[in-house]
C-alpha atoms as a PDB file:
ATOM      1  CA  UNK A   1      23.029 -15.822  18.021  1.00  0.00           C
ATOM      2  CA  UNK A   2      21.325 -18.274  15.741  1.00  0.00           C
ATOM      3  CA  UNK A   3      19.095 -16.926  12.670  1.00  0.00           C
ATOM      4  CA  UNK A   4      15.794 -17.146  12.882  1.00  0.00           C
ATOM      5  CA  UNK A   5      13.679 -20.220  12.504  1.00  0.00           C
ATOM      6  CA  UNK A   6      10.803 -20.354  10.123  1.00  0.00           C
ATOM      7  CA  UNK A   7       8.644 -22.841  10.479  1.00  0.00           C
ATOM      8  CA  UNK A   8       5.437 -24.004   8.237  1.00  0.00           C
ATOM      9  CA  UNK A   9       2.453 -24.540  10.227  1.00  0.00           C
ATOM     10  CA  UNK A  10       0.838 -27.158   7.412  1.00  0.00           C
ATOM     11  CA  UNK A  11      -0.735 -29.766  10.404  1.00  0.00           C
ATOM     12  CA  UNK A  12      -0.833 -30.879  14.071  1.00  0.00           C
ATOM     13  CA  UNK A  13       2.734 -32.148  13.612  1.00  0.00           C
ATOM     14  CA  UNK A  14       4.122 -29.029  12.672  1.00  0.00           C
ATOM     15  CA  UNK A  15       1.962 -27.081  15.310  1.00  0.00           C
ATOM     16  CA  UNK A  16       4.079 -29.868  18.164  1.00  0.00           C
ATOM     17  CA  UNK A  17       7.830 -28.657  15.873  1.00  0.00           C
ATOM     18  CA  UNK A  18       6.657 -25.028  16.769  1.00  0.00           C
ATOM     19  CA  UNK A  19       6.183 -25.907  20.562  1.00  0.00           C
ATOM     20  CA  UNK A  20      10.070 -27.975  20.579  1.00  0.00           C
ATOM     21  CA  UNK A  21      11.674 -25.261  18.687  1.00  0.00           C
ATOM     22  CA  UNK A  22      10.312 -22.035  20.679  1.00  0.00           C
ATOM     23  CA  UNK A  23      11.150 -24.324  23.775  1.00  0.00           C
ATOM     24  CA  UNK A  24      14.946 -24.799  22.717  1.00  0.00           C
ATOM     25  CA  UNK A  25      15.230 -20.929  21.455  1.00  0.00           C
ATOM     26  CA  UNK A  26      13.684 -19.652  24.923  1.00  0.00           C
ATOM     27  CA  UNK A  27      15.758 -21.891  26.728  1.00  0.00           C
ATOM     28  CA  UNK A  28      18.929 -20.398  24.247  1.00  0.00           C
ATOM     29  CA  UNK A  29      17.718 -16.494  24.870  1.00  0.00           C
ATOM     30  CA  UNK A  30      17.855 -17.580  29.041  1.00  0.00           C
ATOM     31  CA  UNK A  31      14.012 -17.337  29.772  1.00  0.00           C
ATOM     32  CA  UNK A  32      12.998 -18.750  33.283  1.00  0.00           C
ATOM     33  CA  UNK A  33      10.778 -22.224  33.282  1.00  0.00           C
ATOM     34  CA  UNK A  34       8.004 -20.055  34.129  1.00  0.00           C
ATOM     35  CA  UNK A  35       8.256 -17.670  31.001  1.00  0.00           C
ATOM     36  CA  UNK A  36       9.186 -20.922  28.974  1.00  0.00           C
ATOM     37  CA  UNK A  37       5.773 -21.978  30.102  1.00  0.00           C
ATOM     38  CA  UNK A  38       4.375 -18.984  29.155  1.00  0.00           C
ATOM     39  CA  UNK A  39       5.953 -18.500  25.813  1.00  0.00           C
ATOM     40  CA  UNK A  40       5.615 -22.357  24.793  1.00  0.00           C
ATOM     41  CA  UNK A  41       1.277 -22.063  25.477  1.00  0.00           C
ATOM     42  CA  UNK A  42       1.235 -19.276  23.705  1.00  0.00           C
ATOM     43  CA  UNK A  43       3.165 -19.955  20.530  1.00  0.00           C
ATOM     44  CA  UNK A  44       0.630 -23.213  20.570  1.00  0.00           C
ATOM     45  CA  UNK A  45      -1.828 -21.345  20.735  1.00  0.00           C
ATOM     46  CA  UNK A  46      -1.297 -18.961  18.001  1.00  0.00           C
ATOM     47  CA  UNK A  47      -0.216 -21.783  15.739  1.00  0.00           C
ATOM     48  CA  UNK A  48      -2.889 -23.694  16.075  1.00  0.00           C
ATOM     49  CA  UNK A  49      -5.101 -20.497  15.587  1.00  0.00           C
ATOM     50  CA  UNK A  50      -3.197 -20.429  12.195  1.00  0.00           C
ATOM     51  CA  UNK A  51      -4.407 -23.922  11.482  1.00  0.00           C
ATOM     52  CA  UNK A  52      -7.499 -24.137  12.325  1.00  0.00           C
ATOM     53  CA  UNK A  53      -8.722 -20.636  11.093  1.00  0.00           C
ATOM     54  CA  UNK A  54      -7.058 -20.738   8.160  1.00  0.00           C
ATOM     55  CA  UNK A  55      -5.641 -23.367   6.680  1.00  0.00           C
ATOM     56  CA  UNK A  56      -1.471 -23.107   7.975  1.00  0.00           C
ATOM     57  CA  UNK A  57       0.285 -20.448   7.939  1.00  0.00           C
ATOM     58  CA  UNK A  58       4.068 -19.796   8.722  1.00  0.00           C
ATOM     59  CA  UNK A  59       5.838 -19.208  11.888  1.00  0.00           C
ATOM     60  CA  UNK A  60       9.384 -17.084  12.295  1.00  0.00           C
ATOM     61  CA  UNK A  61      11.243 -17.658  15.834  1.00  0.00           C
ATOM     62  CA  UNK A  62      14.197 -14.952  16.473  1.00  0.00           C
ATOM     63  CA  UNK A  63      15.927 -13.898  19.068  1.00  0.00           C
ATOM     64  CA  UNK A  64      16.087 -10.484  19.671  1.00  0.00           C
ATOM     65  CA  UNK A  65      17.917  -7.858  22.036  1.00  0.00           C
ATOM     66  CA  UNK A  66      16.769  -4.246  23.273  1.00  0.00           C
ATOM     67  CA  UNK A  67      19.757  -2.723  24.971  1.00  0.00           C
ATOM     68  CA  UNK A  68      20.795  -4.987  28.271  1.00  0.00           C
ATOM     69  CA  UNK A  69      17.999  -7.658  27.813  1.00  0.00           C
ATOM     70  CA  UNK A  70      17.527 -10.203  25.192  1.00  0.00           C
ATOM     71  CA  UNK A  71      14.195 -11.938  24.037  1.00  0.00           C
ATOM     72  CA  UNK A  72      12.064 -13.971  21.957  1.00  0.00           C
ATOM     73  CA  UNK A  73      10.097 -12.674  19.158  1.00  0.00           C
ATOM     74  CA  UNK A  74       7.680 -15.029  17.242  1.00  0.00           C
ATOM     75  CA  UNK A  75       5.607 -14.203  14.268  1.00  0.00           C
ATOM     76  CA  UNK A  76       2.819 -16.070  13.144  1.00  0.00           C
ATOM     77  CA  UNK A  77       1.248 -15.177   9.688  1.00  0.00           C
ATOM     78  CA  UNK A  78      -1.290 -16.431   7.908  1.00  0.00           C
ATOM     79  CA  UNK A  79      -3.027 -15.764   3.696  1.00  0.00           C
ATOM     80  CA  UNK A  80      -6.599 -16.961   5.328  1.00  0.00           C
ATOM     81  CA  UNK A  81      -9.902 -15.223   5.761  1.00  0.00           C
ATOM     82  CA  UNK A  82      -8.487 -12.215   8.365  1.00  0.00           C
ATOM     83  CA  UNK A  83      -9.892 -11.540  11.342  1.00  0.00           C
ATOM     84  CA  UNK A  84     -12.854  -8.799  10.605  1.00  0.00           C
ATOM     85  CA  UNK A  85     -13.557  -7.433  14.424  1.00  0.00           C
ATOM     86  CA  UNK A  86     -10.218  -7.452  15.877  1.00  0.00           C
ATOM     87  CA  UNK A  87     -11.397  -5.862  19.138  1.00  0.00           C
ATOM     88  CA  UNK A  88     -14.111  -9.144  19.228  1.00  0.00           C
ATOM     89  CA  UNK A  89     -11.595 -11.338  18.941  1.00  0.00           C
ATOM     90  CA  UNK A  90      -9.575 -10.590  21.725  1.00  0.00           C
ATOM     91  CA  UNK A  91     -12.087 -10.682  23.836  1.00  0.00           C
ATOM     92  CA  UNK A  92     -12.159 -13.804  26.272  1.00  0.00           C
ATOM     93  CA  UNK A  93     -14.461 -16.293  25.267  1.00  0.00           C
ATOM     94  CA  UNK A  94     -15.576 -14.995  22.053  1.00  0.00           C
ATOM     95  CA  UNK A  95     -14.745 -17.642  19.594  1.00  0.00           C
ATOM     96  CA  UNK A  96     -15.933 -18.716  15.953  1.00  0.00           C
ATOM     97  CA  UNK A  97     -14.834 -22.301  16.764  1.00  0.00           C
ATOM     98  CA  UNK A  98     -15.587 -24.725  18.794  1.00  0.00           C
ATOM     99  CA  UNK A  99     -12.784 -23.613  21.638  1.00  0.00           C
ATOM    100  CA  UNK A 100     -12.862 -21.527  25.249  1.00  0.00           C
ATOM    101  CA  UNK A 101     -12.362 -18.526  22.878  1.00  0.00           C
ATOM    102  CA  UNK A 102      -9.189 -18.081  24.961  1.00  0.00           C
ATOM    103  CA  UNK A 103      -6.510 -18.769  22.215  1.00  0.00           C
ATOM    104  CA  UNK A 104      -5.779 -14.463  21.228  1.00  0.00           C
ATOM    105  CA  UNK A 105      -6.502 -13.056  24.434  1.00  0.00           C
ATOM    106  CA  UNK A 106      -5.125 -15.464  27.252  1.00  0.00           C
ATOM    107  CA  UNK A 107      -1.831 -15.473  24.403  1.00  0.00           C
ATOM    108  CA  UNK A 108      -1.892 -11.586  24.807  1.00  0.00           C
ATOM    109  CA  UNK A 109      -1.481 -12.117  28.578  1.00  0.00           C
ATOM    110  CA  UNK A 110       1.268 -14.587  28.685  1.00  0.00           C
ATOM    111  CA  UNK A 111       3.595 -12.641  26.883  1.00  0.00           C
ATOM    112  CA  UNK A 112       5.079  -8.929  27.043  1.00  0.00           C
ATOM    113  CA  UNK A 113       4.724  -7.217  23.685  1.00  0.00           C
ATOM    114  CA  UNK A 114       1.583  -8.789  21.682  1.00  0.00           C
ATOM    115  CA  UNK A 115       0.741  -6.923  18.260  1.00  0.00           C
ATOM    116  CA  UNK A 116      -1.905  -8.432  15.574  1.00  0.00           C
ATOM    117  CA  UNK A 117      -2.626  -7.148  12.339  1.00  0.00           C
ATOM    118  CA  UNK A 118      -5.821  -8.439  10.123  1.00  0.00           C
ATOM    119  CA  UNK A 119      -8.242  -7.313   7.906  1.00  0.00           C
ATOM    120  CA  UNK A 120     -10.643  -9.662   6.127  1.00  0.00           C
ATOM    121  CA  UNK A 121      -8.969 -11.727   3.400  1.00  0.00           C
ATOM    122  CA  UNK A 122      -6.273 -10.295   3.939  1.00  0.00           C
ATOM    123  CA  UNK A 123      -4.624 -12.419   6.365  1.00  0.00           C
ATOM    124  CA  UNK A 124      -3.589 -12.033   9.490  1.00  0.00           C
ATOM    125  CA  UNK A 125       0.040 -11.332  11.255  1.00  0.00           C
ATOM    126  CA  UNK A 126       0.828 -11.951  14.749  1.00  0.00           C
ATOM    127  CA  UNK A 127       3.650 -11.118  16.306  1.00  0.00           C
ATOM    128  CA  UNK A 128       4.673 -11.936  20.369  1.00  0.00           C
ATOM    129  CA  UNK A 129       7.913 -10.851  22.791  1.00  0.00           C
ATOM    130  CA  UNK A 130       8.615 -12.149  25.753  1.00  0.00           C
ATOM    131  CA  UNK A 131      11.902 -11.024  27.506  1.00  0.00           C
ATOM    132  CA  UNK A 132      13.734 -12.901  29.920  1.00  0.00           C
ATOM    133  CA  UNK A 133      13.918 -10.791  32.919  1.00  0.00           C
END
């Protein structure tokens, strides 16, 4: 197993290094194209989040095993302005940018264990599973 990855999220460049390194970990932990897919949107997603909404932030890719099954575990965090209505902000379409307001929630769908922690400036702290099946 390799260690995990992290990653600075500083620009649009690292936000594509992100993409290319979750790819070649999901494809390492033996997730289907599909879940690839899946994993790939949402880790761009959350990145970009990071970016965008506050400043860069840091990513940490990992693989990581529960019994018979292995997965992939990314963590997104973030020092920027928190999130003060987390409830608000996973709901589809509610954004405070100029997006489909689909970045939190449609990432919450496309993978199997979604957790975020924020609190205004405080940060915020995202972390994602998906487990090949």
């Amino acid at each position: 197993m390799t260690s995990p990855a992290e990653l600075p999220i500083t620009g649009n460049g690292d936000v594509v290094l992100v993409r290319q390194q979750v790819r070649a970990t999901a494809v390492e932990v033996g997730l289907s194209l599909v879940d690839q897919t899946k994993v790939v949107t949402a880790a761009s997603e959350l990145a970009r989040n990071a970016l965008v909404y506050a400043g860069g932030g840091r990513a940490r890719i990992e693989i990581v095993h529960n019994g018979a099954r292995s997965g992939l575990r990314l963590t997104f965090s973030d020092d920027g302005p928190g999130i003060p209505d987390i409830e608000q902000a996973l709901t589809d379409g509610w954004t405070t940018g100029g997006g489909l307001g689909l970045g939190l929630s449609g990432s919450r769908r496309l993978v199997d264990e979604f957790d975020l922690r924020s609190a205004p400036g405080e940060g915020t702290l995202v972390t994602v599973t998906k487990w090949a099946r």
